[in-house]
Protein backbone atom coordinates (compact mmCIF):
# COMPACT_ATOMS: atom_id res chain seq x y z
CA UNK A 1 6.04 -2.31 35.62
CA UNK A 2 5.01 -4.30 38.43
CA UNK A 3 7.24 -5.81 41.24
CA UNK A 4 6.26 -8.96 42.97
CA UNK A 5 5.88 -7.67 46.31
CA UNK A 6 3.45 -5.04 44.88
CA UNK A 7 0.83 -8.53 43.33
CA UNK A 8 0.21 -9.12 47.44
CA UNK A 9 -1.69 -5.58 47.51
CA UNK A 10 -4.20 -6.27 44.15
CA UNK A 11 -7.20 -8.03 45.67
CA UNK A 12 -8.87 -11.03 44.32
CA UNK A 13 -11.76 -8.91 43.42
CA UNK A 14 -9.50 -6.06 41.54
CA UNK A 15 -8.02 -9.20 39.55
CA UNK A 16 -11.31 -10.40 38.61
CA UNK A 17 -12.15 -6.81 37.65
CA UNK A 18 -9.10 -6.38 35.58
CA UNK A 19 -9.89 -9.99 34.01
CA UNK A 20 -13.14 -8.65 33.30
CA UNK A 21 -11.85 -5.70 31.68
CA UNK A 22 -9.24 -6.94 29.34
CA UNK A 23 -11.77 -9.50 28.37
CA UNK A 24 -14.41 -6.96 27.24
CA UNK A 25 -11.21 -5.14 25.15
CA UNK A 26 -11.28 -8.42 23.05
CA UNK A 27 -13.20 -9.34 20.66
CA UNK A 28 -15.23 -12.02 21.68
CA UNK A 29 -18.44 -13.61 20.26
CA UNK A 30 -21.46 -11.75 20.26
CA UNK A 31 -25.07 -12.87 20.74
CA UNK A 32 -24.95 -14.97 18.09
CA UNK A 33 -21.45 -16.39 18.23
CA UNK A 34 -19.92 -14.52 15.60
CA UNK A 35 -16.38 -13.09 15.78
CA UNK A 36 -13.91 -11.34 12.82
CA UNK A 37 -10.65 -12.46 11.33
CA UNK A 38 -9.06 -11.49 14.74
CA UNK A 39 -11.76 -13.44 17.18
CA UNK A 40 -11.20 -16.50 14.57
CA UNK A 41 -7.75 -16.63 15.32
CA UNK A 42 -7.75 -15.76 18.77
CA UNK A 43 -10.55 -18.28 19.02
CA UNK A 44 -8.10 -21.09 17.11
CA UNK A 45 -5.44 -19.61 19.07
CA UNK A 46 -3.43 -18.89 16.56
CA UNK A 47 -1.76 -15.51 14.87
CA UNK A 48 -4.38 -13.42 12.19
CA UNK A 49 -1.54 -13.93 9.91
CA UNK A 50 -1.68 -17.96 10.43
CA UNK A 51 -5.40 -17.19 10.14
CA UNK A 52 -5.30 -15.62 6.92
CA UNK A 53 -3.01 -18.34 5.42
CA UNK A 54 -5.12 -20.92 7.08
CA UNK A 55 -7.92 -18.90 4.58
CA UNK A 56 -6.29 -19.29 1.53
CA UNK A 57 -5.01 -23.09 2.10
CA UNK A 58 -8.79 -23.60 3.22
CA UNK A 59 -11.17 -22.21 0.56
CA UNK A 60 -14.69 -23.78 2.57
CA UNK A 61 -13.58 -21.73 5.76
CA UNK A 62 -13.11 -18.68 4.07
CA UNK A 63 -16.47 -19.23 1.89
CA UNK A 64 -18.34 -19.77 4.99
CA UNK A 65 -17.15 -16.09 6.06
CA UNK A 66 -19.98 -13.22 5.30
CA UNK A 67 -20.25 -9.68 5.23
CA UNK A 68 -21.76 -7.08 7.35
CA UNK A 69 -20.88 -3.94 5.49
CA UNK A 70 -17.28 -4.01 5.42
CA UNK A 71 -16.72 -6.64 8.21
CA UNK A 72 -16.18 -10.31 7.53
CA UNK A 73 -17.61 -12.89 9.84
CA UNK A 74 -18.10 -15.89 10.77
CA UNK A 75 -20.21 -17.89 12.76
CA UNK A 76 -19.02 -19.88 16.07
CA UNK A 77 -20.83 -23.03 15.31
CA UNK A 78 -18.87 -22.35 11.55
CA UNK A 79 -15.63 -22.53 13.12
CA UNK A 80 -16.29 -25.24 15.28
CA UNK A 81 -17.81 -27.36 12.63
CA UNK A 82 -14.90 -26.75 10.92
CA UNK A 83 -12.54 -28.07 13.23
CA UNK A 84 -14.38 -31.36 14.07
CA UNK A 85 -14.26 -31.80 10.23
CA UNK A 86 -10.06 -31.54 10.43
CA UNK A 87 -9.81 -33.92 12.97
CA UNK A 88 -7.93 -37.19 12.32
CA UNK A 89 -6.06 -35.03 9.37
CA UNK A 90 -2.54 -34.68 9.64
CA UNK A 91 -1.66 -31.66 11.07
CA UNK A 92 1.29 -30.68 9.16
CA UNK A 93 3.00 -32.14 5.64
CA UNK A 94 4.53 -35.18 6.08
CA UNK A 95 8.47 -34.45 6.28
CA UNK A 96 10.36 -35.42 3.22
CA UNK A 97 13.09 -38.36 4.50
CA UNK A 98 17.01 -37.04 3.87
CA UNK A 99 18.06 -38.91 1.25
């Protein structure tokens, strides 16, 4: 655990190092801007499980997934064209009115 008055002794550059770190410990889009189930979520910033039920209410985001031996992907530019495509949708269900 760390104390306050033990942040004043970490160095900006340590910080940026341990930034650096944790970053590379994620999974974050390669190359080619592709991530898995967990870098989709993370990259919607939202849970996998949210993810996954986002995949079954959603059947052209989780067609537009592919394979690279057991892996599923998909492609930055997927998920991004995906999500200018839900904009001006109602985010949620509209809520019923108490009677």
């Amino acid at each position: 655990m760390t104390f306050p008055h033990q942040l004043a002794l970490v160095s900006l550059a340590d910080l940026e190092r341990l930034l650096e770190k944790a970053v590379a410990n994620k999974e974050s889009p390669g190359p080619v801007g592709v991530v898995g189930v967990g870098g989709a979520a993370r990259y919607f910033d939202i849970s996998r499980r949210k993810f996954y039920d986002l995949l079954d209410e959603e059947p052209a985001l989780a067609e537009a997934s592919f394979y690279i031996g057991t892996r599923r992907l998909w492609r930055i530019a997927t998920l991004d064209d995906w999500a200018k495509r839900q904009e001006g949708k109602p985010s949620r269900p509209a809520a019923k009115e108490a009677a």
